[in-house]
N, C-alpha and C. Protein backbone atom coordinates (compact mmCIF):
# COMPACT_ATOMS: atom_id res chain seq x y z
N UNK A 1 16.19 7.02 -11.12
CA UNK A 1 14.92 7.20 -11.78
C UNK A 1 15.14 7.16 -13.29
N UNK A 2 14.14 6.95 -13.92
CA UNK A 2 14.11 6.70 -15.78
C UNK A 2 13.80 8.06 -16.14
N UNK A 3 13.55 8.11 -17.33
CA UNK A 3 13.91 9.06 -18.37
C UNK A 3 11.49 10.29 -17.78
N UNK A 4 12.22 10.50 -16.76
CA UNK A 4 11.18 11.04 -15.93
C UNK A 4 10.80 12.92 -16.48
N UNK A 5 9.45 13.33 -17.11
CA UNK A 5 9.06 14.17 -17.92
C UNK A 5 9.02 15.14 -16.75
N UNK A 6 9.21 14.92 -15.87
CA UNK A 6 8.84 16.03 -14.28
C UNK A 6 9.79 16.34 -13.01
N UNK A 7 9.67 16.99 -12.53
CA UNK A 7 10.77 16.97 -11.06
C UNK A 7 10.43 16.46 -10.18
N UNK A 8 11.23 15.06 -9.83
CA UNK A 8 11.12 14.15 -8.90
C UNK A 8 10.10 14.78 -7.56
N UNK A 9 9.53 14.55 -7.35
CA UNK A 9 8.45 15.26 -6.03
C UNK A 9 7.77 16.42 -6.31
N UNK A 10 7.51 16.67 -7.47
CA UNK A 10 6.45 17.76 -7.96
C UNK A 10 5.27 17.25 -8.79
N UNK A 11 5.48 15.91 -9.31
CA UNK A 11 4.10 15.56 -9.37
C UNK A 11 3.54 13.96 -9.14
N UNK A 12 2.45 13.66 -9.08
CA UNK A 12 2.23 12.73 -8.56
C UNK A 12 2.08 11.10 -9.32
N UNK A 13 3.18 10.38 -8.80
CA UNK A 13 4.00 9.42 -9.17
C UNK A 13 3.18 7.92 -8.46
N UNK A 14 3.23 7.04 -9.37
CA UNK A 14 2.70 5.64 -9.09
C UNK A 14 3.63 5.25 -8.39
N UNK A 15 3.30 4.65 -7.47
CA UNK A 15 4.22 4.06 -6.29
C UNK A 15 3.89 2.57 -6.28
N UNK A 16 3.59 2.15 -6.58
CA UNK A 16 2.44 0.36 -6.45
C UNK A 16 1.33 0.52 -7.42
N UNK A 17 0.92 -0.23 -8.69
CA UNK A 17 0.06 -0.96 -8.78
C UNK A 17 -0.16 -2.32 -9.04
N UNK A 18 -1.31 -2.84 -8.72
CA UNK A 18 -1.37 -4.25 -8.97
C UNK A 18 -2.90 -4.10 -9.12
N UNK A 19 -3.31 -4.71 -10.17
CA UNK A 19 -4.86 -5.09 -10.84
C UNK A 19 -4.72 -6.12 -10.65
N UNK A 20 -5.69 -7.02 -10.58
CA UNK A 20 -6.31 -8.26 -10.13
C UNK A 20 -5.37 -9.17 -9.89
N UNK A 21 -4.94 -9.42 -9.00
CA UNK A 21 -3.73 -10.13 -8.33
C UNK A 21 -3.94 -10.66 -7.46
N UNK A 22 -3.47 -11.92 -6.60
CA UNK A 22 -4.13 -12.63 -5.34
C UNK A 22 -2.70 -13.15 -4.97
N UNK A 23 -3.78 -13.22 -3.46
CA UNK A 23 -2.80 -14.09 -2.36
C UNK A 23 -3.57 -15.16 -1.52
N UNK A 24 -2.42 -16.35 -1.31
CA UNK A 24 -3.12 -17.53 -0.78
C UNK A 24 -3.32 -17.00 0.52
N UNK A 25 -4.12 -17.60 1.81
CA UNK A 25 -4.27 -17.96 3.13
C UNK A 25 -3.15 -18.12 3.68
N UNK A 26 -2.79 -17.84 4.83
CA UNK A 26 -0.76 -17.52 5.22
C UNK A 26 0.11 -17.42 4.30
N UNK A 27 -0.39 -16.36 3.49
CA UNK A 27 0.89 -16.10 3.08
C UNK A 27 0.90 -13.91 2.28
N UNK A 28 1.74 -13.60 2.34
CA UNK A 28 1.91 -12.26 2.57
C UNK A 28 2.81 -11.99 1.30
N UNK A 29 2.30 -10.88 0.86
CA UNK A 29 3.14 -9.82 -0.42
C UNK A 29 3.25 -8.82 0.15
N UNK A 30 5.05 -8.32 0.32
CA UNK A 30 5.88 -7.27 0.34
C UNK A 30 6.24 -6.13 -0.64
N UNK A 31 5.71 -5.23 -0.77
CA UNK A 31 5.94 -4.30 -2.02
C UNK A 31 7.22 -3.38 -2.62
N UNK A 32 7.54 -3.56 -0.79
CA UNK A 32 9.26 -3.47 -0.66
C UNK A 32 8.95 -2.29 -0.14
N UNK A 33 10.62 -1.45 0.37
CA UNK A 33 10.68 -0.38 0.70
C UNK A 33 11.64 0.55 0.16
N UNK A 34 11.00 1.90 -0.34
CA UNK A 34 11.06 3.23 -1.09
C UNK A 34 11.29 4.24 -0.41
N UNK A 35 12.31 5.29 -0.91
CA UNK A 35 12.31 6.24 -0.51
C UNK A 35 11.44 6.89 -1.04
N UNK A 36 10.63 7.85 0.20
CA UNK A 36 9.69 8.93 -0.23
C UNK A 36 9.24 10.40 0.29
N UNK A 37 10.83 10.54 0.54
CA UNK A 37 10.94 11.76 1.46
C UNK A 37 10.72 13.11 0.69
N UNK A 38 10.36 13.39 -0.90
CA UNK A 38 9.79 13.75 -1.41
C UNK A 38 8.03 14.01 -1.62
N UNK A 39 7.52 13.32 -0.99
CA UNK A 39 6.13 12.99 -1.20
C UNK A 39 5.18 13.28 0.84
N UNK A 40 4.33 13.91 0.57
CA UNK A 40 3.98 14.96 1.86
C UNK A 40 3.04 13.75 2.16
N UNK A 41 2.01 13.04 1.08
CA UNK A 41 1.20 12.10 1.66
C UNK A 41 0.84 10.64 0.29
N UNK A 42 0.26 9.66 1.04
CA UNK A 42 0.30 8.71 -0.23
C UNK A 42 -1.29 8.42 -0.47
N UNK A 43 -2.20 8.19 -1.38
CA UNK A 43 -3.07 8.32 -1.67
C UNK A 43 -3.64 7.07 -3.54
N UNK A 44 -4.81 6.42 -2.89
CA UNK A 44 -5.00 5.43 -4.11
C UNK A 44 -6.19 4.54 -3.52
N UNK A 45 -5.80 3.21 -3.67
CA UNK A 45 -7.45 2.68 -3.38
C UNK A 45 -6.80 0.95 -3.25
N UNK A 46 -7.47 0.30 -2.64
CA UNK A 46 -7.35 -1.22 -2.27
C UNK A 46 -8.38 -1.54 -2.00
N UNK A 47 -8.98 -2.72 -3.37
CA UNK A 47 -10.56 -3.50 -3.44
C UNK A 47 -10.05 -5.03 -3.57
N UNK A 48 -10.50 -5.23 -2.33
CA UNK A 48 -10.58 -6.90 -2.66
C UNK A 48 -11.40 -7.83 -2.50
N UNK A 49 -11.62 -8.88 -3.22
CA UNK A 49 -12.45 -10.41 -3.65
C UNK A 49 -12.18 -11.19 -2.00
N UNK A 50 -13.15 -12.23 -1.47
CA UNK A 50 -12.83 -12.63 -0.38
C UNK A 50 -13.80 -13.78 0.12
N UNK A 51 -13.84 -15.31 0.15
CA UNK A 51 -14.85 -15.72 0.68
C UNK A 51 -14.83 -15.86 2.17
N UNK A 52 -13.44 -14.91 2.81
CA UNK A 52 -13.66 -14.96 4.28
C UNK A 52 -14.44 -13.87 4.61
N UNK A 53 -14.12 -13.54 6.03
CA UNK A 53 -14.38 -12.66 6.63
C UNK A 53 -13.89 -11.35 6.47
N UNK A 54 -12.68 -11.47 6.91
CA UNK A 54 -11.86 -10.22 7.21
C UNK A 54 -10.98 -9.94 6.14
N UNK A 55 -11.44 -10.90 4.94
CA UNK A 55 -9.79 -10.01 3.90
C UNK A 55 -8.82 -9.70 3.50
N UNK A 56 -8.28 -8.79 4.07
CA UNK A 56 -6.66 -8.91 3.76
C UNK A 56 -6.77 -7.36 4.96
N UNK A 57 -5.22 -7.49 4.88
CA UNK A 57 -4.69 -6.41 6.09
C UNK A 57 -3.50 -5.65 5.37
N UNK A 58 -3.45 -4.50 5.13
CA UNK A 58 -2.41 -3.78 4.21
C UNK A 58 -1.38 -2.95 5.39
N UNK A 59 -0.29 -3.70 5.42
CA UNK A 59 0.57 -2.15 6.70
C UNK A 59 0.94 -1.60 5.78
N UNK A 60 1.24 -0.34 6.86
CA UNK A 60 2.26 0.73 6.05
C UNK A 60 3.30 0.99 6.85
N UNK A 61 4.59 1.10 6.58
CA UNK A 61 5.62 1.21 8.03
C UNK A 61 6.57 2.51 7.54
N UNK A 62 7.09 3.20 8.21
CA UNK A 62 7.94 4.48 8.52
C UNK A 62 9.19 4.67 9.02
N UNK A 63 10.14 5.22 8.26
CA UNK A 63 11.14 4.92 8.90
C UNK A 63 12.17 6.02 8.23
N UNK A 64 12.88 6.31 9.17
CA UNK A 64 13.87 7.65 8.62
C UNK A 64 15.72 7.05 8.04
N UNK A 65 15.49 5.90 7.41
CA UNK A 65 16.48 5.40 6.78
C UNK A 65 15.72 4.12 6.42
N UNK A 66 16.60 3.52 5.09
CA UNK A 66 16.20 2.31 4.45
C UNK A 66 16.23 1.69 5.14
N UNK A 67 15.18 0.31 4.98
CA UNK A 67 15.19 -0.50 5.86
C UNK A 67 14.85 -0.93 7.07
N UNK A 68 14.41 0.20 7.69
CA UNK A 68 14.23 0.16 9.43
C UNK A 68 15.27 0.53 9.78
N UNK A 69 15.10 0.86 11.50
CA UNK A 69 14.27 0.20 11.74
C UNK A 69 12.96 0.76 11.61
N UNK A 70 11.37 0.43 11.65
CA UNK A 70 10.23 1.41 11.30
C UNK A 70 9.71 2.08 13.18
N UNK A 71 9.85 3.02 12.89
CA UNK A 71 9.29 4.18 13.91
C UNK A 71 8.14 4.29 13.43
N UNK A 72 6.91 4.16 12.51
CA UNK A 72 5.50 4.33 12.64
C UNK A 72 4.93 2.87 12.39
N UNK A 73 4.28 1.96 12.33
CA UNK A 73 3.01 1.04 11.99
C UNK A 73 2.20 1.39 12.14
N UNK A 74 1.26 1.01 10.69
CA UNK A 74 -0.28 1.30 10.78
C UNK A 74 -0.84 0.39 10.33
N UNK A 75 -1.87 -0.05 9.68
CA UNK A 75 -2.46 -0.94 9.05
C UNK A 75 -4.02 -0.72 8.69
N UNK A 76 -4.29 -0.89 7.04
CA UNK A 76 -6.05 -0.59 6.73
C UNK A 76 -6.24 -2.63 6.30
N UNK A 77 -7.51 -2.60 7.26
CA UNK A 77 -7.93 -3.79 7.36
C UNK A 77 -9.47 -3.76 5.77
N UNK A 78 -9.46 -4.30 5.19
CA UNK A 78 -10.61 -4.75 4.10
C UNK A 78 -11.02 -5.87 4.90
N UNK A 79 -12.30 -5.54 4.99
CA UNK A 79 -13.57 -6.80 5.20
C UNK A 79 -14.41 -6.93 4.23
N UNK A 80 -14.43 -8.13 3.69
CA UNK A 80 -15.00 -8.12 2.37
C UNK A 80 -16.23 -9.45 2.67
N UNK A 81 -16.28 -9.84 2.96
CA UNK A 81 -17.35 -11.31 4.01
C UNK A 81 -17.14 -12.30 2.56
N UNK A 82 -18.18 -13.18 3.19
CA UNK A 82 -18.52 -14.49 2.01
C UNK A 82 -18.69 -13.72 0.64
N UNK A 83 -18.29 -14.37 -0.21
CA UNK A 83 -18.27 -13.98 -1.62
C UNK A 83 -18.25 -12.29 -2.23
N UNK A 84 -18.07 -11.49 -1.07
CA UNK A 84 -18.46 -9.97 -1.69
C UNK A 84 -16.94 -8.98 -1.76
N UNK A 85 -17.47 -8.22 -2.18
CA UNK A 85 -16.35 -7.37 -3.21
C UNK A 85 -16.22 -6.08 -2.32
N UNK A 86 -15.01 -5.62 -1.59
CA UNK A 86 -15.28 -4.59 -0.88
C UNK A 86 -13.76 -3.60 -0.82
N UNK A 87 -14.12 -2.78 -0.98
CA UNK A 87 -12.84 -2.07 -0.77
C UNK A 87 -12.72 -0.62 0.02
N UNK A 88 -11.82 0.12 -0.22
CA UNK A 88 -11.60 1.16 0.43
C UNK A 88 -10.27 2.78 0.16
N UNK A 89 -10.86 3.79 0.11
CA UNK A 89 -10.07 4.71 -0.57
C UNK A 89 -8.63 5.08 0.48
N UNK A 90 -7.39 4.83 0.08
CA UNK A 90 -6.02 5.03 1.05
C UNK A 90 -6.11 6.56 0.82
N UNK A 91 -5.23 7.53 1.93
CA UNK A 91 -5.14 8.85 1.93
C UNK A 91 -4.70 8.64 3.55
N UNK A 92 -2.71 8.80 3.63
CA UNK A 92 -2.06 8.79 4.51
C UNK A 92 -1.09 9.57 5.06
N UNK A 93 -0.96 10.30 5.44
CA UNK A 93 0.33 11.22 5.62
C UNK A 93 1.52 10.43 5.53
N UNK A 94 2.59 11.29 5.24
CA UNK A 94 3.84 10.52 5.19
C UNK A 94 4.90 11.03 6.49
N UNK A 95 5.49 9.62 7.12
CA UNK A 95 5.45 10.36 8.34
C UNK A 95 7.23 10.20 8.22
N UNK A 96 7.71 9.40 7.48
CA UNK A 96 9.04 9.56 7.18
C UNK A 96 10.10 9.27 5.66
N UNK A 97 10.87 9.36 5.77
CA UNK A 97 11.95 9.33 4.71
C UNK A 97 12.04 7.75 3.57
N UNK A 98 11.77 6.82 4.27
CA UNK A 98 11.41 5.96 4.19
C UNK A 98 10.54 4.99 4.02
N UNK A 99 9.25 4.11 3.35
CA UNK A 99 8.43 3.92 3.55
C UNK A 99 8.26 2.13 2.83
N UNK A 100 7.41 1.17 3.66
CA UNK A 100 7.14 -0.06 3.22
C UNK A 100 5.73 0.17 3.53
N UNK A 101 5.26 -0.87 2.15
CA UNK A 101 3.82 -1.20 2.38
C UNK A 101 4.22 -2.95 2.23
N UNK A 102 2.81 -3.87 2.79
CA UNK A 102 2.98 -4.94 2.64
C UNK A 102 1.42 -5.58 2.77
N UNK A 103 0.77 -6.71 2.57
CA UNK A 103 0.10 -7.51 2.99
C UNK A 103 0.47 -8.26 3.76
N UNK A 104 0.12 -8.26 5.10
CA UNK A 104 0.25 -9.39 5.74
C UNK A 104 -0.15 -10.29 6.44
N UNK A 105 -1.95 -10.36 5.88
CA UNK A 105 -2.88 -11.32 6.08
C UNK A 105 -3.63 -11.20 5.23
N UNK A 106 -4.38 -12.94 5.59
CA UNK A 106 -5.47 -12.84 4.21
C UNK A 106 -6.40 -13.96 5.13
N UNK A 107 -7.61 -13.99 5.05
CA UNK A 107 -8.31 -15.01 5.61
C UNK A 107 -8.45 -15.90 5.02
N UNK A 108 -8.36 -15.89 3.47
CA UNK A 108 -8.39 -17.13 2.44
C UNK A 108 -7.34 -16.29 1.35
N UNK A 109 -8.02 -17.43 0.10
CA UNK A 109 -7.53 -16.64 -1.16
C UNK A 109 -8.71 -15.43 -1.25
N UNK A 110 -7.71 -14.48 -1.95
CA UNK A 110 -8.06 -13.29 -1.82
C UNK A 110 -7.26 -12.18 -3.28
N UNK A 111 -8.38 -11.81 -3.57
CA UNK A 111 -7.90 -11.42 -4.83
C UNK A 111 -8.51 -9.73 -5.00
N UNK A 112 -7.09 -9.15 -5.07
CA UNK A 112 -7.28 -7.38 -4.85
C UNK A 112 -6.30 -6.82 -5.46
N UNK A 113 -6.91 -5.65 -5.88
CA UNK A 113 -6.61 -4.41 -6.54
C UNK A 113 -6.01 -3.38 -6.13
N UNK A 114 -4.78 -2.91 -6.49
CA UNK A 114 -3.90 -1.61 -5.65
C UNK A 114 -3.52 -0.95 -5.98
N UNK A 115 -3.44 0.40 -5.87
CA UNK A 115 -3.25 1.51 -6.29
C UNK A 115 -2.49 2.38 -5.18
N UNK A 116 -1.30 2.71 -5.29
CA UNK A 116 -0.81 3.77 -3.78
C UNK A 116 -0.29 5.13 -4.75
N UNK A 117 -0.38 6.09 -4.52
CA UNK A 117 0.34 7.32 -5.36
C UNK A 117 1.11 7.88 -4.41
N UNK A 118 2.31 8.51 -4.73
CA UNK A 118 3.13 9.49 -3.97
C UNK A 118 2.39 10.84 -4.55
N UNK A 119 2.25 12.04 -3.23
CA UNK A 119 1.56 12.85 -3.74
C UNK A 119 2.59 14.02 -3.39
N UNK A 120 2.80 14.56 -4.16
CA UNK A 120 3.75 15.77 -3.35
C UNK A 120 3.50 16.56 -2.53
N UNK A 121 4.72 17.71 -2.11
CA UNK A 121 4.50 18.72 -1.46
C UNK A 121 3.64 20.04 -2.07
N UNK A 122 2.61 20.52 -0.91
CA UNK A 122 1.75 21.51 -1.91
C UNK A 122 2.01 22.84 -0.75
């Protein structure tokens, strides 16, 4: 960690952002995977642009060592339809030591906004 004003898991730390950023039609952004066995739940927001249907699909995967293998999958789906703007507030428990987020669909180009926070233990 960098030259950090706080104690690692006592306050609440940007984990991902990305402002207006896009992804083509088959094809997927990996945000990578973090340790966050410090952090009790993750919490932020994902709004995205869309002239499909369904949007984009955000997993989140779990896992009690780097890398996998992942012991939880989940996934928050954005439906945003023809031309409209739609999003949705994240607030997830953290279910292990380990953690990946990713996109890994999009019905078209698709252009969205992300925000994930590590939130600590309270």
């Amino acid at each position: 960690m960098s030259n950090l004003n706080y104690l690692d898991g006592h306050a609440r730390r940007i984990l991902f952002s990305h402002v207006t950023s896009q992804v083509s039609q088959g094809s997927s952004v990996d945000f990578g995977s973090i340790e966050v066995r410090r952090y009790s739940r993750f919490t932020g927001f994902l709004q995205a642009t869309s002239v499909g249907v369904t949007g984009l699909t955000l997993r989140h995967r779990f896992s009690s060592q780097s890398g996998g293998p992942w012991q939880i999958t989940s996934s928050t789906v954005i439906t945003s339809g023809a031309t409209a703007f739609s999003g949705t507030v994240i607030d997830l428990l953290n279910y292990g030591q380990h953690a990946n987020f990713d996109i890994i669909s999009v019905d078209s180009t698709t252009t969205y906004s992300l925000l994930i926070n590590g939130e600590p233990m309270r």
